[in-house]
C-alpha atoms as a PDB file:
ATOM      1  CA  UNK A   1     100.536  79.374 103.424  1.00  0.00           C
ATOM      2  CA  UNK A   2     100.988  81.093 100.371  1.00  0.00           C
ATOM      3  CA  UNK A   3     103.975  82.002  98.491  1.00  0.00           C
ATOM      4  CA  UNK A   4     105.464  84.947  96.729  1.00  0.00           C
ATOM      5  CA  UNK A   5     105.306  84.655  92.876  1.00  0.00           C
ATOM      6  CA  UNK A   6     108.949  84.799  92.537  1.00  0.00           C
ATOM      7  CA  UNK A   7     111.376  84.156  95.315  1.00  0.00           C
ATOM      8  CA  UNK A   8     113.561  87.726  96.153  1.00  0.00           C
ATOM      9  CA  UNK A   9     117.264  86.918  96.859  1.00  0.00           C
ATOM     10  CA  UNK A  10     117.633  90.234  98.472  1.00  0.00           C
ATOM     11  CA  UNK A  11     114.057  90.254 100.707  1.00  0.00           C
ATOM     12  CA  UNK A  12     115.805  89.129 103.796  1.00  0.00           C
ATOM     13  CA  UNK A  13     118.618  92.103 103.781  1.00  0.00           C
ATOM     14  CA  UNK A  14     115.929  94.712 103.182  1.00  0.00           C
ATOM     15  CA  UNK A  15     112.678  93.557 105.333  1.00  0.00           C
ATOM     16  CA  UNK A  16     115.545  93.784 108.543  1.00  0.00           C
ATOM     17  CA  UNK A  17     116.998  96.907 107.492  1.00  0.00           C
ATOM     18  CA  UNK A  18     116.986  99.015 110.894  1.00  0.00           C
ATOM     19  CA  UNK A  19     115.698  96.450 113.268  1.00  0.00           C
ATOM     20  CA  UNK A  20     117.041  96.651 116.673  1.00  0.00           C
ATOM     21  CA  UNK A  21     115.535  92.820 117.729  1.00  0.00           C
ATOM     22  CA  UNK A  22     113.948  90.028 115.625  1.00  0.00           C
ATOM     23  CA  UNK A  23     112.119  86.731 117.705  1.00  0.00           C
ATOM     24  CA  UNK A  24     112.259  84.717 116.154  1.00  0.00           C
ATOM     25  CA  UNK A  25     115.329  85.868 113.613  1.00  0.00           C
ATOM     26  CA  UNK A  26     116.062  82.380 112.142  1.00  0.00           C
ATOM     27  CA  UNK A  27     112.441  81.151 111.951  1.00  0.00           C
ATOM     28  CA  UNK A  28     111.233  84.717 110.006  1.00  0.00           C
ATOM     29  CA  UNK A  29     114.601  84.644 107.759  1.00  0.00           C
ATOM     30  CA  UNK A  30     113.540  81.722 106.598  1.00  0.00           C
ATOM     31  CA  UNK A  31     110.533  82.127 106.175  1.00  0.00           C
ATOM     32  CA  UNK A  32     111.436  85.045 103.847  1.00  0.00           C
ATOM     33  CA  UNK A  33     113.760  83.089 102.044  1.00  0.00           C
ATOM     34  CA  UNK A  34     111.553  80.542 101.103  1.00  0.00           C
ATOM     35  CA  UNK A  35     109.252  82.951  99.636  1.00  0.00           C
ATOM     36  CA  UNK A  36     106.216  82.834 102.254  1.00  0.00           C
ATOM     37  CA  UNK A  37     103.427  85.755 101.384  1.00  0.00           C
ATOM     38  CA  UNK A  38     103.188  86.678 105.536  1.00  0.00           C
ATOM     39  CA  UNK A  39     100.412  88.888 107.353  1.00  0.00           C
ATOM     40  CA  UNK A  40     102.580  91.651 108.461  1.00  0.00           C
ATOM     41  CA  UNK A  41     100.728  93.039 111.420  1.00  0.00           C
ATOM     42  CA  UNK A  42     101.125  96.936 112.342  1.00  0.00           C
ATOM     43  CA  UNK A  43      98.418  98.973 114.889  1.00  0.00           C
ATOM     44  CA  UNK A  44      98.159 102.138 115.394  1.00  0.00           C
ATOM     45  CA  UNK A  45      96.226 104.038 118.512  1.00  0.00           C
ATOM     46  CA  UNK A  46      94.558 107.274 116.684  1.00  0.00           C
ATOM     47  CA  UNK A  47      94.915 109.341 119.993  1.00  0.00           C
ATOM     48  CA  UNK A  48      95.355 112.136 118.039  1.00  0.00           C
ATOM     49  CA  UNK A  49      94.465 113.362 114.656  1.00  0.00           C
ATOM     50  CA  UNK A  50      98.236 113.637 113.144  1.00  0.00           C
ATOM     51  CA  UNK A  51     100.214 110.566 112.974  1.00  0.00           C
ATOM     52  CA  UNK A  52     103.598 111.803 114.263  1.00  0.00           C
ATOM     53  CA  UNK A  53     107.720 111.605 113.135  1.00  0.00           C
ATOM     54  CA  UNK A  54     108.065 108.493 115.075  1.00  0.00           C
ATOM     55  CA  UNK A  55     105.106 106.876 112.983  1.00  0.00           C
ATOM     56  CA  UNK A  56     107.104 106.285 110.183  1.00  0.00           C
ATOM     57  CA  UNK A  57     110.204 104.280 111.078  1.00  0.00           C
ATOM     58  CA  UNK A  58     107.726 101.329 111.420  1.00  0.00           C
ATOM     59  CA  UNK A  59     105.265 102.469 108.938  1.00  0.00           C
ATOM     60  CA  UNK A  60     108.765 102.404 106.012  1.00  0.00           C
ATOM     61  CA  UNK A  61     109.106  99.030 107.552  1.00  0.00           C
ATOM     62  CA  UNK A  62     105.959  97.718 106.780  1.00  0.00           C
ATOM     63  CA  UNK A  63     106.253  99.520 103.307  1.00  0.00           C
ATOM     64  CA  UNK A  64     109.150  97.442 102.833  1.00  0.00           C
ATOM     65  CA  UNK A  65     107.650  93.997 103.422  1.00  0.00           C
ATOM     66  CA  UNK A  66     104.931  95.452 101.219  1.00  0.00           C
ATOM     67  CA  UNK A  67     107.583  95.624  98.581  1.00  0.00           C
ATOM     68  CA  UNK A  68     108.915  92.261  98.921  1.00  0.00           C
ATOM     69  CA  UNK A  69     105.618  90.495  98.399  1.00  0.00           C
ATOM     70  CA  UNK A  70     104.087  90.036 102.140  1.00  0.00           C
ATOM     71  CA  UNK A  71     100.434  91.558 103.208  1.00  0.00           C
ATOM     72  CA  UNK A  72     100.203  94.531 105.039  1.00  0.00           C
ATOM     73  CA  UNK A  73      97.803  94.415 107.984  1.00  0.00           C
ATOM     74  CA  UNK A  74      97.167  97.765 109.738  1.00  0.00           C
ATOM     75  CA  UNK A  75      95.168  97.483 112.502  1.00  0.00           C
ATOM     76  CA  UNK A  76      93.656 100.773 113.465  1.00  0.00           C
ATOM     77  CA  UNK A  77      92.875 100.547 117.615  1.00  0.00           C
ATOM     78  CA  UNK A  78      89.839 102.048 118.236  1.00  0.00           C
ATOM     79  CA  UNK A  79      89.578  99.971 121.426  1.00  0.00           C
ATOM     80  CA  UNK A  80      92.681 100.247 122.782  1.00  0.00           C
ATOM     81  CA  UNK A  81      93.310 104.300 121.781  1.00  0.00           C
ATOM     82  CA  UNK A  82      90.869 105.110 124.466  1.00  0.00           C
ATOM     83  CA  UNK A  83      92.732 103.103 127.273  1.00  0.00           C
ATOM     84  CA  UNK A  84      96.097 104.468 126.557  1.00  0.00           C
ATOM     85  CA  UNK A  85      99.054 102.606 126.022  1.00  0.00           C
ATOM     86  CA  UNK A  86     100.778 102.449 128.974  1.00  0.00           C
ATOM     87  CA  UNK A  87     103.865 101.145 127.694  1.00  0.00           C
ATOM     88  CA  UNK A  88     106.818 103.295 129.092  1.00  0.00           C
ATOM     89  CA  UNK A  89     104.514 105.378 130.918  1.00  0.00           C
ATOM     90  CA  UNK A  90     105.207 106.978 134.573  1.00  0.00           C
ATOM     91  CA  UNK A  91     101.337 107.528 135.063  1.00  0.00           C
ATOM     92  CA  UNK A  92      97.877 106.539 133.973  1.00  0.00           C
ATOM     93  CA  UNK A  93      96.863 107.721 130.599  1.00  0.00           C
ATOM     94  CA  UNK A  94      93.808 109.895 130.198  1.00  0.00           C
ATOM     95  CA  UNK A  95      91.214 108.219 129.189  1.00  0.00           C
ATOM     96  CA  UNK A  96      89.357 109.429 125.632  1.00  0.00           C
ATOM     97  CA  UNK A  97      86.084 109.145 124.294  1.00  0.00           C
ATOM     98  CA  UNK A  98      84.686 107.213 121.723  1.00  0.00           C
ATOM     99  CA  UNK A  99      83.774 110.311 119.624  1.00  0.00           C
ATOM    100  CA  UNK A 100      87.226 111.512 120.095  1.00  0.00           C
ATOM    101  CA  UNK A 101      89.017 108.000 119.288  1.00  0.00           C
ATOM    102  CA  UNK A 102      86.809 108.607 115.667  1.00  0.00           C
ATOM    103  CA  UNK A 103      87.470 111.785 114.940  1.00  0.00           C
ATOM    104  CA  UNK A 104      91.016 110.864 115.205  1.00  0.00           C
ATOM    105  CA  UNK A 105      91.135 107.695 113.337  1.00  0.00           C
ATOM    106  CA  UNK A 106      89.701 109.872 110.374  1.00  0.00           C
ATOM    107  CA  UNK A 107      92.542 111.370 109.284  1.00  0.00           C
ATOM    108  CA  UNK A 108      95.183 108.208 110.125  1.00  0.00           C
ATOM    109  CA  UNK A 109      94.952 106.851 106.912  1.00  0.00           C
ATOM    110  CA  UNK A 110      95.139 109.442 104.734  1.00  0.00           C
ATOM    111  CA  UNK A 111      98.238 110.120 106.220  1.00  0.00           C
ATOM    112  CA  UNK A 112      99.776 106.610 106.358  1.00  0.00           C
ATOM    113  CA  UNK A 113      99.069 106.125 102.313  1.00  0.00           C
ATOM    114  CA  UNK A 114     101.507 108.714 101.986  1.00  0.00           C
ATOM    115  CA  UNK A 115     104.179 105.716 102.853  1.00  0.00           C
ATOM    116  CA  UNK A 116     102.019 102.305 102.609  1.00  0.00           C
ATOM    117  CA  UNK A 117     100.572 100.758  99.011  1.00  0.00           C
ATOM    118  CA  UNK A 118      96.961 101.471  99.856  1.00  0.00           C
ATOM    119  CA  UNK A 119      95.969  98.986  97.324  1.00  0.00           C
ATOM    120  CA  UNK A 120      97.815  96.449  99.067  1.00  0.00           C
ATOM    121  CA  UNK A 121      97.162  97.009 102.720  1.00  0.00           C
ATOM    122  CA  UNK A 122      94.321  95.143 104.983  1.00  0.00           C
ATOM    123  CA  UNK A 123      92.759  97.719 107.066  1.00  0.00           C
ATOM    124  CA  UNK A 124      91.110  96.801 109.925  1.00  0.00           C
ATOM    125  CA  UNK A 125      89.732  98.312 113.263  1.00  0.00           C
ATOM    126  CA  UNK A 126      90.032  96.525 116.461  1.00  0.00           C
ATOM    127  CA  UNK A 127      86.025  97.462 116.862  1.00  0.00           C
ATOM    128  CA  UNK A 128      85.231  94.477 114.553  1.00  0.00           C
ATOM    129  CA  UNK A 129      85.798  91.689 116.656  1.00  0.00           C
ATOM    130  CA  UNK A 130      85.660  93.501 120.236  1.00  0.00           C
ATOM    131  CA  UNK A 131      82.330  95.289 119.323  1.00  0.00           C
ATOM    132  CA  UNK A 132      80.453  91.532 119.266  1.00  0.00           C
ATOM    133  CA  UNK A 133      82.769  90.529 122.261  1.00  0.00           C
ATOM    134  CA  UNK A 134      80.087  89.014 124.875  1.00  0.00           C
ATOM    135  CA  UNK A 135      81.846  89.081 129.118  1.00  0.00           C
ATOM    136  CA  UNK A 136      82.300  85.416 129.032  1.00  0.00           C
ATOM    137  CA  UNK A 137      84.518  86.376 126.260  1.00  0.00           C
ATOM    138  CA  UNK A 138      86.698  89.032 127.980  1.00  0.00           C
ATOM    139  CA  UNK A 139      86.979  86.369 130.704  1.00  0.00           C
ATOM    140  CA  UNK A 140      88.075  83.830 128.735  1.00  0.00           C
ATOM    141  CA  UNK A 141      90.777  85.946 126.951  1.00  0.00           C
ATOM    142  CA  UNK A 142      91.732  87.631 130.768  1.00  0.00           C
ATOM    143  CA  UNK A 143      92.496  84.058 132.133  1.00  0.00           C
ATOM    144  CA  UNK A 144      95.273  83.278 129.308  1.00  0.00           C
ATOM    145  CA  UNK A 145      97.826  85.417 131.324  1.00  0.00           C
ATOM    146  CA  UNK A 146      98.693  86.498 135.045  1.00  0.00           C
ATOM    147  CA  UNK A 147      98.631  89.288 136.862  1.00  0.00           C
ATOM    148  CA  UNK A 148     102.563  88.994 138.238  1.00  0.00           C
ATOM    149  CA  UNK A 149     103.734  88.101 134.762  1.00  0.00           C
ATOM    150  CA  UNK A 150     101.782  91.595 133.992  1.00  0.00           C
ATOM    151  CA  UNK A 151     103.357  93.135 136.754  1.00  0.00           C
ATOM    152  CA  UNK A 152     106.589  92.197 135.862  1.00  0.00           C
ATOM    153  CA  UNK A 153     106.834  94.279 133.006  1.00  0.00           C
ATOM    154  CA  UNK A 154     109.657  97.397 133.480  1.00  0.00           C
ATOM    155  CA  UNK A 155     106.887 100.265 133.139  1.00  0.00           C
ATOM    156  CA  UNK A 156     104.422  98.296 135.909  1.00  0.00           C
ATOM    157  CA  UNK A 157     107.032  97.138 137.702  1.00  0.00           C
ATOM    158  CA  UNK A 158     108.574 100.669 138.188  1.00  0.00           C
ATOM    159  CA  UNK A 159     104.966 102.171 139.351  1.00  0.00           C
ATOM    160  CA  UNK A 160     104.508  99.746 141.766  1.00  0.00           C
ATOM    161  CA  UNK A 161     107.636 100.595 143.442  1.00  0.00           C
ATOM    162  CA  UNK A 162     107.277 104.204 143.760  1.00  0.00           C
ATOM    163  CA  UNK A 163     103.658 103.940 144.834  1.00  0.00           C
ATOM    164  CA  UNK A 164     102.417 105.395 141.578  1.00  0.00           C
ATOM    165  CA  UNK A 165      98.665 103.472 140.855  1.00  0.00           C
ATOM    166  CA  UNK A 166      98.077 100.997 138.010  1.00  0.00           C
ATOM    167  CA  UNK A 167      94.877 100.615 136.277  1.00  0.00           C
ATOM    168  CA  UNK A 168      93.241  97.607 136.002  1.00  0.00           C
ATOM    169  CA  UNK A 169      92.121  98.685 132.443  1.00  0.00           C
ATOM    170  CA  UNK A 170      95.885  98.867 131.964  1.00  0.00           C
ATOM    171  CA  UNK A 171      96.489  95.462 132.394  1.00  0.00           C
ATOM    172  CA  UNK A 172      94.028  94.920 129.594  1.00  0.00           C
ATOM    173  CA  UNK A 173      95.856  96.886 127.291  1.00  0.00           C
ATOM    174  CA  UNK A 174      98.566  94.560 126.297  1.00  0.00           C
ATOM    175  CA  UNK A 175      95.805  91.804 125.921  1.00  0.00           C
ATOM    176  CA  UNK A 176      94.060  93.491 123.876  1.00  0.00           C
ATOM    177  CA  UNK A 177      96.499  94.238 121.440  1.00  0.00           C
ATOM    178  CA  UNK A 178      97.414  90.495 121.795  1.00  0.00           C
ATOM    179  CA  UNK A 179      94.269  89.565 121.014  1.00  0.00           C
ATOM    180  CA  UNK A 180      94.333  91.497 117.386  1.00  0.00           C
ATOM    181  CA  UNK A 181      97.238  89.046 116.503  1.00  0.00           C
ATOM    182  CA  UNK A 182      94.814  86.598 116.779  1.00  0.00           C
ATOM    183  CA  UNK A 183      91.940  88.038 114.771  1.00  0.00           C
ATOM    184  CA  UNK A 184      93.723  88.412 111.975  1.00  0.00           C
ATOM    185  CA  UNK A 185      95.875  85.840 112.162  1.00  0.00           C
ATOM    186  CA  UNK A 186      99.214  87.379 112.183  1.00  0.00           C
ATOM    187  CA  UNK A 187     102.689  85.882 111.361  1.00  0.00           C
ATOM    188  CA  UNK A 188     104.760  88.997 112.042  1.00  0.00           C
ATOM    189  CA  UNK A 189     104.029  91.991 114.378  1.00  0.00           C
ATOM    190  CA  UNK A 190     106.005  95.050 114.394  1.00  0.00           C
ATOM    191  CA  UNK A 191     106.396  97.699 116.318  1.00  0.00           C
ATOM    192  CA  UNK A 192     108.991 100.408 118.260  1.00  0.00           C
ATOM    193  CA  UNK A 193     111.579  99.146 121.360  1.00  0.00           C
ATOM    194  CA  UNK A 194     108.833 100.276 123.435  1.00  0.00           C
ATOM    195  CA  UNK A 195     105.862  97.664 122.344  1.00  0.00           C
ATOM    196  CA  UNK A 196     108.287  94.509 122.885  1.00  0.00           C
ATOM    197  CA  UNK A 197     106.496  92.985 125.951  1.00  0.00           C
ATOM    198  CA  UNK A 198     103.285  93.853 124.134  1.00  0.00           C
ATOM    199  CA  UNK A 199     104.153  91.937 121.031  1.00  0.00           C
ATOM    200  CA  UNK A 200     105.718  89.067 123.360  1.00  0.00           C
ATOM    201  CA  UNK A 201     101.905  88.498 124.841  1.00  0.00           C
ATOM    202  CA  UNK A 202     101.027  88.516 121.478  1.00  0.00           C
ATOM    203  CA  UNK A 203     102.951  85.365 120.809  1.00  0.00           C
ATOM    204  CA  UNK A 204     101.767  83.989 124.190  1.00  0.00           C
ATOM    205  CA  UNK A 205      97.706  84.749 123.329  1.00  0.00           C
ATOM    206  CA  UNK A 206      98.102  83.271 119.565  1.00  0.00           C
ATOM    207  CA  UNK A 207      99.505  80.206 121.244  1.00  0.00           C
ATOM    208  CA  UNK A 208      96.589  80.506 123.656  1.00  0.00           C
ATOM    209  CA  UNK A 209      93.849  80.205 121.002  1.00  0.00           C
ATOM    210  CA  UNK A 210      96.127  77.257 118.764  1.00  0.00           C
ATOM    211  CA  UNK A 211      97.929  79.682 116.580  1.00  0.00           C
ATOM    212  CA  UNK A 212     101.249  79.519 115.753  1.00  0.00           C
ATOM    213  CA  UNK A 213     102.717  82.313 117.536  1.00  0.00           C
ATOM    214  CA  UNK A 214     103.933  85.767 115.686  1.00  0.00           C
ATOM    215  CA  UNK A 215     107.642  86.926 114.867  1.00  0.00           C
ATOM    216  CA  UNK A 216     108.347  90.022 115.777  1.00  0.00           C
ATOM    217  CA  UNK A 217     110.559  93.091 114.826  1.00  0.00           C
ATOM    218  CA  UNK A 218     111.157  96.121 116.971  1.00  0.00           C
ATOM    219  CA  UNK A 219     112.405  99.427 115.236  1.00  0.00           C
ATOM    220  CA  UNK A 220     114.031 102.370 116.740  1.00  0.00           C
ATOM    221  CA  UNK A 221     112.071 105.212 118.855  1.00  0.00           C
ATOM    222  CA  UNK A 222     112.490 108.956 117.441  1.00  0.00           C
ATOM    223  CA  UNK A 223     113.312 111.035 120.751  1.00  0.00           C
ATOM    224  CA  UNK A 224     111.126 113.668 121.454  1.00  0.00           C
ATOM    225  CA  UNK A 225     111.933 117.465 121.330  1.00  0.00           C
ATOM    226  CA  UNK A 226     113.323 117.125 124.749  1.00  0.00           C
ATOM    227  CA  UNK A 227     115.960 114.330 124.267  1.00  0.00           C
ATOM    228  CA  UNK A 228     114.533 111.914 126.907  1.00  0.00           C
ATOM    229  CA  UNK A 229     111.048 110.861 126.174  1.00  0.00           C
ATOM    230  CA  UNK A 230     110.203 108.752 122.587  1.00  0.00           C
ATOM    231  CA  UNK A 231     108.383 110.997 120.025  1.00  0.00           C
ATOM    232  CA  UNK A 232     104.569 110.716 120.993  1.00  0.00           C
ATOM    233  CA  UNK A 233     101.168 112.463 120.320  1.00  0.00           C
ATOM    234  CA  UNK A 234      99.563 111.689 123.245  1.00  0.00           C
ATOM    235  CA  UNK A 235     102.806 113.284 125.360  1.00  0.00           C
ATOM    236  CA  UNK A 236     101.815 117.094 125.090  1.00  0.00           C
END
């Protein structure tokens, strides 16, 4: 692992600045204390050209670990963006295209250098390593979780109930994601209060494949216009 150049007395008080949960809190805090240079992990779904309000509570968060001496990892999801997130999500997504996904993903990071050091961020897209990705693969990486411990989740869990459908491409989504943590070997995921079972089977899948598993830090949703649903692009 390598360390920061100089340790930062105050890292710790700012990298946590607005977080609503930490897992783990005392492993990560020391792990900033002790000067660790950490993969910072942060995806994005380009589901839309414009990266939107709620973008940048997590995007000044990663800016922040930027400026305490950790790597920035943005993970643009070219895979997952044309699932859908379903993650809070009453119904099925619609499902985009390819061309759309790319047309999308275009202007993401012109926008995000307006926050992030762009000389010291790893971009990478999600195409990379499922692109090669052969079936026996996808199999292998499908039979590292179960389908109640999927269903379990609030979102699912709720659909079932009310007789709403759930996709199986769905259930992929969260693995997906997972398995990102694990291409680029990530110490720390973040995200909004919304991705925390997402970045919890991204603990789970790193363990999976013999990696130590992730922290990770939640930050706030922006409400949308309407006062109930979170900020969104892909909610209009």
């Amino acid at each position: 692992m390598k360390k920061r150049q100089n340790l930062d007395h105050g890292a710790w008080d700012a990298v946590s600045t607005g977080a609503v949960e930490i897992i783990n809190r005392e492993h990560l805090k020391s792990r900033i204390e002790r000067g660790d240079r950490l993969r910072v992990k942060l995806g994005l779904d380009p589901t839309r050209p414009d990266i939107h309000l709620g973008h940048t509570v997590v995007l000044r968060a990663l800016r922040r670990y930027q400026e305490h001496g950790n790597q920035a990892v943005l993970i643009i999801g070219d895979w997952t963006a044309r699932i859908g997130d379903p993650s809070g999500q009453n119904v099925t997504r619609p499902q985009l295209t390819k061309d759309e996904v790319d047309a999308a993903a275009k202007t993401y990071l012109d926008q995000a250098w307006k926050i992030l050091d762009k000389g010291d961020t790893e971009v990478r897209y999600q195409s990379e390593w499922f692109d090669p990705m052969r079936l026996t693969d996808v199999v292998q990486l499908n039979s590292r979780y179960t389908v109640a411990r999927m269903l379990a989740r609030e979102d699912f869990a709720k659909r079932t109930k009310e007789g709403r459908p759930v996709g199986l491409h769905e259930l992929l989504y969260p693995l997906l994601q997972a398995y990102d943590s694990v291409a680029v070997k990530s110490d720390l995921e973040l995200g909004g209060t919304d991705q925390t079972f997402n970045l919890l089977v991204g603990r789970d899948i790193q363990e999976a494949y013999r990696q130590p598993p992730q922290d990770i830090q939640t930050m706030p949703l922006l409400e949308g216009l309407d006062g109930v649903q979170k900020m969104s692009k892909s909610l209009d």
